[in-house]
N, C-alpha and C. Protein backbone atom coordinates (compact mmCIF):
# COMPACT_ATOMS: atom_id res chain seq x y z
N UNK A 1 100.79 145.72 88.66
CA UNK A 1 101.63 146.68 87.98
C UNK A 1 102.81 145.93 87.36
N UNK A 2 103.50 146.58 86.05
CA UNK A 2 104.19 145.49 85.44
C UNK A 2 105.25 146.79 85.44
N UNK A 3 106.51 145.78 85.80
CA UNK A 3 107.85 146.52 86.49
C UNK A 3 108.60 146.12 85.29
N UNK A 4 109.30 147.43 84.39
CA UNK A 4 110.08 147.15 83.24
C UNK A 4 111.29 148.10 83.25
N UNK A 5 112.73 147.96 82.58
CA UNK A 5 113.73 149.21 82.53
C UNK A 5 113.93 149.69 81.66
N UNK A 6 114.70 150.56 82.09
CA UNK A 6 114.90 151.40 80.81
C UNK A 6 116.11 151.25 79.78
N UNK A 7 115.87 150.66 78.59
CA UNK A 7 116.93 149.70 77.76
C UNK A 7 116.62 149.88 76.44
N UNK A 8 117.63 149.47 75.99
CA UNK A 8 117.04 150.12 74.37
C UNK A 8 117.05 148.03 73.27
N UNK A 9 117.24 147.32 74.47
CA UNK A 9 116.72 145.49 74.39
C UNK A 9 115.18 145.10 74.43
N UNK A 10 114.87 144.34 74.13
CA UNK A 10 113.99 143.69 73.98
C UNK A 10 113.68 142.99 75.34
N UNK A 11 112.05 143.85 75.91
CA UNK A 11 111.79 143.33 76.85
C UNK A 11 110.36 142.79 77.15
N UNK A 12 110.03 141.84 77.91
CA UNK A 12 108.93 140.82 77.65
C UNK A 12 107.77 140.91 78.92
N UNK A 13 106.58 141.15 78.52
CA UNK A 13 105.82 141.23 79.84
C UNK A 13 104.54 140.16 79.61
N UNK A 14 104.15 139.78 80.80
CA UNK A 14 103.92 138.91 81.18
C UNK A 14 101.89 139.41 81.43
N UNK A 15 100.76 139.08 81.19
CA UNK A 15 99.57 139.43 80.97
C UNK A 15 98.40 138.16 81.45
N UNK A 16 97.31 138.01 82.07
CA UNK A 16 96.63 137.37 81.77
C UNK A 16 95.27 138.21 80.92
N UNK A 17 94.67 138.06 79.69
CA UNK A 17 94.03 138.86 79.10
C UNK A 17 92.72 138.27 79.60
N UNK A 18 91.77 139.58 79.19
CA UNK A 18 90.39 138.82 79.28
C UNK A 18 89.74 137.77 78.84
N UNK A 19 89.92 138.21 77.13
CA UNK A 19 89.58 137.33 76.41
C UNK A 19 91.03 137.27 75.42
N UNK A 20 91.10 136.06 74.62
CA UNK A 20 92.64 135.93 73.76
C UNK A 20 92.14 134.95 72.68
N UNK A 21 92.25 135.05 70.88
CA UNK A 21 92.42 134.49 69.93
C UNK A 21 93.60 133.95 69.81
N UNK A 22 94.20 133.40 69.23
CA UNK A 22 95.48 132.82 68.59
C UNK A 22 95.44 133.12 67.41
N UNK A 23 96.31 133.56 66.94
CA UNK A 23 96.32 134.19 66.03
C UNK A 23 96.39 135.42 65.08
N UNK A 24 95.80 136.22 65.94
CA UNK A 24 94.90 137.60 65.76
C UNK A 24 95.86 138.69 65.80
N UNK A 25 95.00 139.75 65.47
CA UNK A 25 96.16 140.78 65.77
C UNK A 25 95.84 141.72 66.73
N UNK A 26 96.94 142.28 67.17
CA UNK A 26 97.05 142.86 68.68
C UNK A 26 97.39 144.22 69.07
N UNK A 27 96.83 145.39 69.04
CA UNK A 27 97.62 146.61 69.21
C UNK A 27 97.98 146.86 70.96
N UNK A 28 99.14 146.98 70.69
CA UNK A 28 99.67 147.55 72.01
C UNK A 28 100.05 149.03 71.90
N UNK A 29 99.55 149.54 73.03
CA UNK A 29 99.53 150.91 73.21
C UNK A 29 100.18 151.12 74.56
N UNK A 30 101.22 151.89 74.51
CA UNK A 30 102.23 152.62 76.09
C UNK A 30 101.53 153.86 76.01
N UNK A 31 101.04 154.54 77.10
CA UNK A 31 100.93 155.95 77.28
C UNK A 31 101.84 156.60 78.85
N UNK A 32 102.33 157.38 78.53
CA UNK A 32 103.02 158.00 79.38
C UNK A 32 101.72 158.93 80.41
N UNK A 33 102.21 158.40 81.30
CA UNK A 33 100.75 159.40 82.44
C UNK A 33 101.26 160.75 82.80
N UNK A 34 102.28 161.06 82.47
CA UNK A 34 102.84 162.51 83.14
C UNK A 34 102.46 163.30 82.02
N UNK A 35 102.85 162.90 80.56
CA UNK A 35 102.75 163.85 79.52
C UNK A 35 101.50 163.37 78.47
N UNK A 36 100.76 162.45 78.47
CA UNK A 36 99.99 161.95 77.90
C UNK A 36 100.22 162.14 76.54
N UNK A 37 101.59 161.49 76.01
CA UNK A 37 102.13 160.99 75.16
C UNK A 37 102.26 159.33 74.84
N UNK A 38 101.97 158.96 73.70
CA UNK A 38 102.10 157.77 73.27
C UNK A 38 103.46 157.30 72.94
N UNK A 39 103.98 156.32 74.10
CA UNK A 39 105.68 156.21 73.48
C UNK A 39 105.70 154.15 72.72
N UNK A 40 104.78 153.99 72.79
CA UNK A 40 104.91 152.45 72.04
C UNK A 40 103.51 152.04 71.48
N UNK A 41 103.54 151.91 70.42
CA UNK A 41 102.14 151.46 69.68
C UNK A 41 102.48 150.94 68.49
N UNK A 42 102.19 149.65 68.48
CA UNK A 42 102.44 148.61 67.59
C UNK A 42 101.30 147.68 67.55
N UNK A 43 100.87 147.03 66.24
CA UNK A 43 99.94 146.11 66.05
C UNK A 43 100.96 144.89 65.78
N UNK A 44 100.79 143.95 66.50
CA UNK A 44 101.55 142.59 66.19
C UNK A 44 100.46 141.64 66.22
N UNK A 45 101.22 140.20 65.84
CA UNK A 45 99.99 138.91 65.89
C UNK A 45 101.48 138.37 67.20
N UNK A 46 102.35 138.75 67.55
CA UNK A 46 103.24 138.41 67.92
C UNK A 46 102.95 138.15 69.81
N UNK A 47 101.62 138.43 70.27
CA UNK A 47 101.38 137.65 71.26
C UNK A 47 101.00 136.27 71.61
N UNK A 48 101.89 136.00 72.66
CA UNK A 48 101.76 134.32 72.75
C UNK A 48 101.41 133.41 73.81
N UNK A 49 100.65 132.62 73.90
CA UNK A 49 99.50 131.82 74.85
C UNK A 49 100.29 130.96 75.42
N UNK A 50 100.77 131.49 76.62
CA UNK A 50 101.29 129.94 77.63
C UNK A 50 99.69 129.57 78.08
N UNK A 51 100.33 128.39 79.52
CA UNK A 51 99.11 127.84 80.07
C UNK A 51 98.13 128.61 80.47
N UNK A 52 98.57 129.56 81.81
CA UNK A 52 97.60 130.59 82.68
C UNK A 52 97.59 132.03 81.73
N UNK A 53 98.58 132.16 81.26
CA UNK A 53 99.01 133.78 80.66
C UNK A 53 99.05 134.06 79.12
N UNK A 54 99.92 135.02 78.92
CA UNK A 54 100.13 135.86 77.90
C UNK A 54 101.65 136.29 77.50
N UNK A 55 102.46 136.25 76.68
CA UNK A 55 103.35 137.26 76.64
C UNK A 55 103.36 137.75 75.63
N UNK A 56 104.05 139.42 75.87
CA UNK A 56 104.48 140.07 74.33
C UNK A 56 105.86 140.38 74.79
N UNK A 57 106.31 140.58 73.27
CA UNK A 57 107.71 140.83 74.15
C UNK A 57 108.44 142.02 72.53
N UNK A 58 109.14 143.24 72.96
CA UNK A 58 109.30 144.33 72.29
C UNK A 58 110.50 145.52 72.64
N UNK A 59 110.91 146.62 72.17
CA UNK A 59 111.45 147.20 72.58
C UNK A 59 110.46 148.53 72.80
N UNK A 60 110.69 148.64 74.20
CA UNK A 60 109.53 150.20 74.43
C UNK A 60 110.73 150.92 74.87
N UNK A 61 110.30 152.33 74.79
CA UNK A 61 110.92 153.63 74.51
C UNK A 61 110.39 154.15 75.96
N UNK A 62 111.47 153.59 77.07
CA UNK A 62 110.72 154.26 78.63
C UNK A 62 111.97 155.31 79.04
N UNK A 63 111.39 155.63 80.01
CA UNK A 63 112.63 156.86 80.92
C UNK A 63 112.11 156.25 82.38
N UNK A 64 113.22 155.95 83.15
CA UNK A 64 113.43 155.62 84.25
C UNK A 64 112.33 156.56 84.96
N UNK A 65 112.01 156.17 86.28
CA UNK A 65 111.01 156.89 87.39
C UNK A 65 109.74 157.11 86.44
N UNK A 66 109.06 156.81 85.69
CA UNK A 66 107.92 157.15 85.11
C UNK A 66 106.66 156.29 85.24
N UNK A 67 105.74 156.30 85.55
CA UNK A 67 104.47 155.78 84.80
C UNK A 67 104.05 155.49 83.80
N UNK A 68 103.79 154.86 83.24
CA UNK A 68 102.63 154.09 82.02
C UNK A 68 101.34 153.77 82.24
N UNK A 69 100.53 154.04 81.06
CA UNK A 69 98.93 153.01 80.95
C UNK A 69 99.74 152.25 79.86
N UNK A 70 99.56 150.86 80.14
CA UNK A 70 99.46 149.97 78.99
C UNK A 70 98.38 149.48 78.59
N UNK A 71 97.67 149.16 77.30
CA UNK A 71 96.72 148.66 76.71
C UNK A 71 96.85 147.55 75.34
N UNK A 72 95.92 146.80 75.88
CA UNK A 72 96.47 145.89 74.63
C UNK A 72 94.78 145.56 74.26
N UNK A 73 94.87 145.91 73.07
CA UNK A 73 93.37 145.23 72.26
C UNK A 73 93.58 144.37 71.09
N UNK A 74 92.25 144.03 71.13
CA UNK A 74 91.84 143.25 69.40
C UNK A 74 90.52 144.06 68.62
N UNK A 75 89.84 142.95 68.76
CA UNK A 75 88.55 143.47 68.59
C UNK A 75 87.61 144.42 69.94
N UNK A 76 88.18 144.36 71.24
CA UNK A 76 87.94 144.93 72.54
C UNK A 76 89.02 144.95 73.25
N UNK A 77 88.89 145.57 74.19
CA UNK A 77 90.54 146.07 75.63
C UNK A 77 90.29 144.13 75.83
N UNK A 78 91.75 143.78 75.78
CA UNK A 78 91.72 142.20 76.39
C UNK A 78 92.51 142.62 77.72
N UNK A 79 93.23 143.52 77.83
CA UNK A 79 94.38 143.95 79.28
C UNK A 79 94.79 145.59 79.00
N UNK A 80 94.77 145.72 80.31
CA UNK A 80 95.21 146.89 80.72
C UNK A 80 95.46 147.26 81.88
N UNK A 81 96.48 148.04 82.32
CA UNK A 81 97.15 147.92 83.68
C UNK A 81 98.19 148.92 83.52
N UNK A 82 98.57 149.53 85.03
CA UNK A 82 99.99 150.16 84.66
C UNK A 82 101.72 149.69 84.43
N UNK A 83 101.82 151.03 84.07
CA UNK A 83 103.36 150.29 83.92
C UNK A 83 104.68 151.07 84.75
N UNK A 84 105.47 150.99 84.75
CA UNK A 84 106.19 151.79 86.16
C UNK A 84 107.95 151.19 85.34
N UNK A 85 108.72 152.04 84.98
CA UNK A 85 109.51 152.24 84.39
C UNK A 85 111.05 152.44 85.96
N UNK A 86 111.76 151.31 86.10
CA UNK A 86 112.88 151.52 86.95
C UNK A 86 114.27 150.73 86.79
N UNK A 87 115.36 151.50 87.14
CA UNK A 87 116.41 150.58 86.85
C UNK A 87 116.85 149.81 87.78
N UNK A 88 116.22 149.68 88.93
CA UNK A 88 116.58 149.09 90.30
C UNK A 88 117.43 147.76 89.87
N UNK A 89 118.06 147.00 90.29
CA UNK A 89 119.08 145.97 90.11
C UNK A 89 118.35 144.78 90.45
N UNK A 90 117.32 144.47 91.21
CA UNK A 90 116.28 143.37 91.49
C UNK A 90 115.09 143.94 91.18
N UNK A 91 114.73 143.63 90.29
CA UNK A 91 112.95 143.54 90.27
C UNK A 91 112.05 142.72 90.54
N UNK A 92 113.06 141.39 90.97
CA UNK A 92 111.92 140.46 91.74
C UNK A 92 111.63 140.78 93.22
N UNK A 93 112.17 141.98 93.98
CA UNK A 93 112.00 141.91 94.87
C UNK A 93 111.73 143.61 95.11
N UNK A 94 111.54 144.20 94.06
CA UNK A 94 111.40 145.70 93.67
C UNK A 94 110.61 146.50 94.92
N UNK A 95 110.19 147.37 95.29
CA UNK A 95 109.47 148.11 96.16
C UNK A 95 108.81 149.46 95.93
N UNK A 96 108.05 150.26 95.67
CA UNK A 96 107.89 151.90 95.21
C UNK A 96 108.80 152.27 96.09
N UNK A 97 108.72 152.33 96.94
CA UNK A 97 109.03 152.48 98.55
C UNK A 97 110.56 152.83 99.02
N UNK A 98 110.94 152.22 98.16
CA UNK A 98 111.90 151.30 99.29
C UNK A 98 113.14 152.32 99.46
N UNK A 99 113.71 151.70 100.90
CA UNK A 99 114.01 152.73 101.63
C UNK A 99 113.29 154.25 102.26
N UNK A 100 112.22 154.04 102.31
CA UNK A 100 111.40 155.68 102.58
C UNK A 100 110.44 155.20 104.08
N UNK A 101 110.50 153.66 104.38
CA UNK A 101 109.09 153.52 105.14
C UNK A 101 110.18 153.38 106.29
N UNK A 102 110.41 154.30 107.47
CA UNK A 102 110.79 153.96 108.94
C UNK A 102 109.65 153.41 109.72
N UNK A 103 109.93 152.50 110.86
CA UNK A 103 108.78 152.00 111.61
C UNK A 103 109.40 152.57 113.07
N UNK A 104 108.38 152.70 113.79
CA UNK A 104 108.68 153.28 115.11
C UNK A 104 108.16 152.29 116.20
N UNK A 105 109.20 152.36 116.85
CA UNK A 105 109.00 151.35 117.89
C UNK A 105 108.40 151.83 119.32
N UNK A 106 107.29 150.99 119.91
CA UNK A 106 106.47 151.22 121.06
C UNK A 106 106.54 149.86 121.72
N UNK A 107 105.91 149.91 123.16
CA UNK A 107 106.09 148.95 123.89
C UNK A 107 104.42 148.42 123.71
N UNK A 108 103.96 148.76 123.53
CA UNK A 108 101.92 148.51 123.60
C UNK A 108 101.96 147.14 124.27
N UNK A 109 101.82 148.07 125.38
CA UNK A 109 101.18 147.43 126.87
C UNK A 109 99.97 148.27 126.67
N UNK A 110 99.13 147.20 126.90
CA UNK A 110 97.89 147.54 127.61
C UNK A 110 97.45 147.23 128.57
N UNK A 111 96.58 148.31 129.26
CA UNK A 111 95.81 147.66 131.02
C UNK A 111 94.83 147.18 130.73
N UNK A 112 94.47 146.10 131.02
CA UNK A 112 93.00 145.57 131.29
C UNK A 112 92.45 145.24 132.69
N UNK A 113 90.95 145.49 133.01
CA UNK A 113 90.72 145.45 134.49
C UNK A 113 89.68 144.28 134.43
């Protein structure tokens, strides 16, 4: 899942695709999963080939707490995955979660004979 905020800057995500040209051109597609609205769709050649990966990098039109499908094609889907829209202050260490999971503490002893 690719963790992005909500900003009206230029922000960059990170992909390994299936297959990838150099060169080529690329439609990226955001769909919103709550309203199944299209909020980013752009054809660029503006994706770019590190060693292992991919990046594009753009301004998308998100609202905090939301879901995304992202899709990126050429000639076929090369990636697709969700997207999850938050303003949390660390995203390297981000959580869905966080703060919601209590753990309960037991002694687990067991008898064995």
């Amino acid at each position: 899942m690719i963790v992005l905020e909500e900003s009206s800057s230029e922000q960059t995500i990170q992909f390994i695709p299936r297959s990838f040209t150099s060169g080529d051109s690329y439609t990226v597609k955001v769909v919103n999963e709550t309203t199944g609205k299209t909020v980013h769709n752009a054809s660029s050649t503006g994706v770019t080939e590190n060693l292992y990966y991919n990046e594009y990098t753009a301004v998308f039109s998100l609202k905090q707490n939301n879901y995304y499908t992202i899709t990126i094609t050429g000639t076929e889907v090369v990636f697709k995955d969700k997207l999850y829209c938050t303003n949390q202050a660390d995203l390297t260490s981000y959580t869905v979660n966080s703060g919601q999971y209590t753990t309960k503490s037991s002694d687990n002893e067991f008898i064995t004979l």
